[in-house]
C-alpha atoms as a PDB file:
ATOM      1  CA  UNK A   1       0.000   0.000   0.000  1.00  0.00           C
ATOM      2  CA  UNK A   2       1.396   3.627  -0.678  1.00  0.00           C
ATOM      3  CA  UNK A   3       0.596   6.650   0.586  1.00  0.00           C
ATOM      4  CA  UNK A   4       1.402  10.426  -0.620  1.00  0.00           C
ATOM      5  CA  UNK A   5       3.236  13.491   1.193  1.00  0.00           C
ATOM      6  CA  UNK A   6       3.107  16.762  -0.777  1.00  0.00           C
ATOM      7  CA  UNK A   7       4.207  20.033  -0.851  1.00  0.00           C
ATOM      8  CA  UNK A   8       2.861  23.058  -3.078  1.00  0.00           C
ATOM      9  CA  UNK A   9       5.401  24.204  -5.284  1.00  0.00           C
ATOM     10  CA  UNK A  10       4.322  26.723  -8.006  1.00  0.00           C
ATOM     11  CA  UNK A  11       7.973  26.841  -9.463  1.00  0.00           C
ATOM     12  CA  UNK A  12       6.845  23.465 -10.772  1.00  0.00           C
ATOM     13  CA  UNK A  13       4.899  24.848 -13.403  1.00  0.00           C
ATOM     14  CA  UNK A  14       7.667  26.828 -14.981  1.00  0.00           C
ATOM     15  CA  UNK A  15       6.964  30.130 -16.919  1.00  0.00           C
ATOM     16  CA  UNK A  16       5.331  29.106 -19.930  1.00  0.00           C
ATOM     17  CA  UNK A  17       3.887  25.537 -18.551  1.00  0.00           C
ATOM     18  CA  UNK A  18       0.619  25.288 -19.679  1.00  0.00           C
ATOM     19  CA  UNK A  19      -2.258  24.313 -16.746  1.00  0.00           C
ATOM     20  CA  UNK A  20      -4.519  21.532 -17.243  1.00  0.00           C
ATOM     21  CA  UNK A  21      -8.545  22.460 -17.318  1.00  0.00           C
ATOM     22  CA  UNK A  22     -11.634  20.138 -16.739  1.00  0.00           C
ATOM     23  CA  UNK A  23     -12.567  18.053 -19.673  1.00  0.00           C
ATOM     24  CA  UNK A  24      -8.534  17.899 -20.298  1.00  0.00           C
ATOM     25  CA  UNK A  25      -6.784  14.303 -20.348  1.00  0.00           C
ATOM     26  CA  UNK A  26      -4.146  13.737 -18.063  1.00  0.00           C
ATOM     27  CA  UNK A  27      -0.535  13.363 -19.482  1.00  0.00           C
ATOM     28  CA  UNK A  28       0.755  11.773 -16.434  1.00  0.00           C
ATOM     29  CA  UNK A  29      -0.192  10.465 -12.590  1.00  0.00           C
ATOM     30  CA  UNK A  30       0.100  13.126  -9.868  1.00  0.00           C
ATOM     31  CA  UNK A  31      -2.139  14.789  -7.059  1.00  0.00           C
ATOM     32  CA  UNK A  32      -3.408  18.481  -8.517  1.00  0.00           C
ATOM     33  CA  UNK A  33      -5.057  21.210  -6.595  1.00  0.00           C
ATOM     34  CA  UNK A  34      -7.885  23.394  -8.381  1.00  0.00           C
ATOM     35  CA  UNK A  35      -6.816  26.908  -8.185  1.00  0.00           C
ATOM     36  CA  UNK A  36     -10.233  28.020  -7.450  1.00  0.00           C
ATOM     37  CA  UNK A  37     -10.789  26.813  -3.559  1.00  0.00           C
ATOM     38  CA  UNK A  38      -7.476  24.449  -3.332  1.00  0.00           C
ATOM     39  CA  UNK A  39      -9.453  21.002  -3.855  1.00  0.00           C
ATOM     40  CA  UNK A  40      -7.022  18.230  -4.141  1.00  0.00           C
ATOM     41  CA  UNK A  41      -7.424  15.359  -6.351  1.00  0.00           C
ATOM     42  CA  UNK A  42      -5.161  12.296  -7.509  1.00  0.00           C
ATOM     43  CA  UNK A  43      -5.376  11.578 -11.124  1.00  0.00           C
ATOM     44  CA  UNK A  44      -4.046   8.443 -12.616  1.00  0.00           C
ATOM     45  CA  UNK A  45      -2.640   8.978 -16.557  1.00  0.00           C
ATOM     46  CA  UNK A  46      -4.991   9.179 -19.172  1.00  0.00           C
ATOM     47  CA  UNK A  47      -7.769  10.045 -17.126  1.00  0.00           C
ATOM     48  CA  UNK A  48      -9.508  13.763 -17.364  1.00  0.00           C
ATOM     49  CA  UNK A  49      -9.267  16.474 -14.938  1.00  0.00           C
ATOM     50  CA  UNK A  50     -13.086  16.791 -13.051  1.00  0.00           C
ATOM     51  CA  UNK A  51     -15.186  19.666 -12.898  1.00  0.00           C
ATOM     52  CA  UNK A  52     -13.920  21.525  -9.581  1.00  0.00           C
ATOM     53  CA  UNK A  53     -16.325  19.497  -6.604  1.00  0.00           C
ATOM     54  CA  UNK A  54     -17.414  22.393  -5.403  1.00  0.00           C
ATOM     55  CA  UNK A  55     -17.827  25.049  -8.144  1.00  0.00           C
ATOM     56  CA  UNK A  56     -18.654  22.703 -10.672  1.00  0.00           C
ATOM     57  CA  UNK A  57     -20.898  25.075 -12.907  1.00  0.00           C
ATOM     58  CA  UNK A  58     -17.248  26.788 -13.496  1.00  0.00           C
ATOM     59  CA  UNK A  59     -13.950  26.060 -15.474  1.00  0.00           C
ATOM     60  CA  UNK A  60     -11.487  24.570 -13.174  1.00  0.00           C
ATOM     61  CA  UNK A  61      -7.814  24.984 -13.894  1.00  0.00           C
ATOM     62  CA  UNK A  62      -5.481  22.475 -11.460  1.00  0.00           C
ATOM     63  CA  UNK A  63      -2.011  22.983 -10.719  1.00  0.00           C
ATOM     64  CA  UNK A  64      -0.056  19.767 -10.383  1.00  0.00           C
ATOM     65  CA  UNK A  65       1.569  19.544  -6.828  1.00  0.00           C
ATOM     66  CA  UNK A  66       4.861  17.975  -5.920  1.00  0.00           C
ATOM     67  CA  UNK A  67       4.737  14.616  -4.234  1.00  0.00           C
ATOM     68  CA  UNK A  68       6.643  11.919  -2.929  1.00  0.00           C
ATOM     69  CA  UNK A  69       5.123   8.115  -2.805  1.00  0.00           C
ATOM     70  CA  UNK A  70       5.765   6.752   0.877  1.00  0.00           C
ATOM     71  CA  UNK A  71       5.401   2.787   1.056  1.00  0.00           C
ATOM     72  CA  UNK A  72       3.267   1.867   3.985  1.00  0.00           C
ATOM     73  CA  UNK A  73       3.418  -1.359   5.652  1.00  0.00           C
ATOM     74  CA  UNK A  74       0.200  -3.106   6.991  1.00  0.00           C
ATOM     75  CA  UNK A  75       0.415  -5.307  10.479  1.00  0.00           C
ATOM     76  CA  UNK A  76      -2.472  -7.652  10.058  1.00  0.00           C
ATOM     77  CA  UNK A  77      -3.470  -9.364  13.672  1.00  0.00           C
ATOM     78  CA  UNK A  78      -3.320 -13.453  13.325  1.00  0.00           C
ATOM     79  CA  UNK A  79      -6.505 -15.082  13.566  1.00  0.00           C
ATOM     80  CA  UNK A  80      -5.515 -17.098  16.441  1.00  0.00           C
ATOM     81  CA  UNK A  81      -3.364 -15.932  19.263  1.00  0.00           C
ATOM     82  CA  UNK A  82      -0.475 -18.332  20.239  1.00  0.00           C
ATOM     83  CA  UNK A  83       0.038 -19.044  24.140  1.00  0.00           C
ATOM     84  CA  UNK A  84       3.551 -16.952  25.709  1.00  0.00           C
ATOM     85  CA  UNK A  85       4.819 -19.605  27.516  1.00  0.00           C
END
């Protein structure tokens, strides 16, 4: 199982780096915030960017936000307890 960490970094968009809108395929798998209240999203590649959740009568432009995939490791309890001595 993963897990993500981000941070906002507009410097990631670079000056002439062009903004993804709704109705927009995806070119590649990141977590995006819409610029119009912050939303954040995760968007696998190939998919297209959603209507902002909550302005969705509205254009939403999302700004892709640097992340960093942290593997998690899951402890699952046995189904029987063994004795300690």
């Amino acid at each position: 199982m993963l897990a993500y960490t981000h941070r906002t970094n507009a410097s990631n968009l670079g000056g002439s780096h062009d903004v993804p809108q709704n109705g927009e395929r995806n070119e590649k798998f990141g977590v995006y915030k819409s610029l119009c209240c912050e939303a954040e999203i995760v968007i696998t590649e190939g998919s297209t960017f959603p209507e902002c959740p909550n302005h969705r009568s509205l254009s939403t432009t999302w700004e892709p936000l640097d992340f960093e995939m942290i593997p998690i490791t899951v402890i699952r309890k046995k189904a029987k307890s063994e004795p300690a001595a």
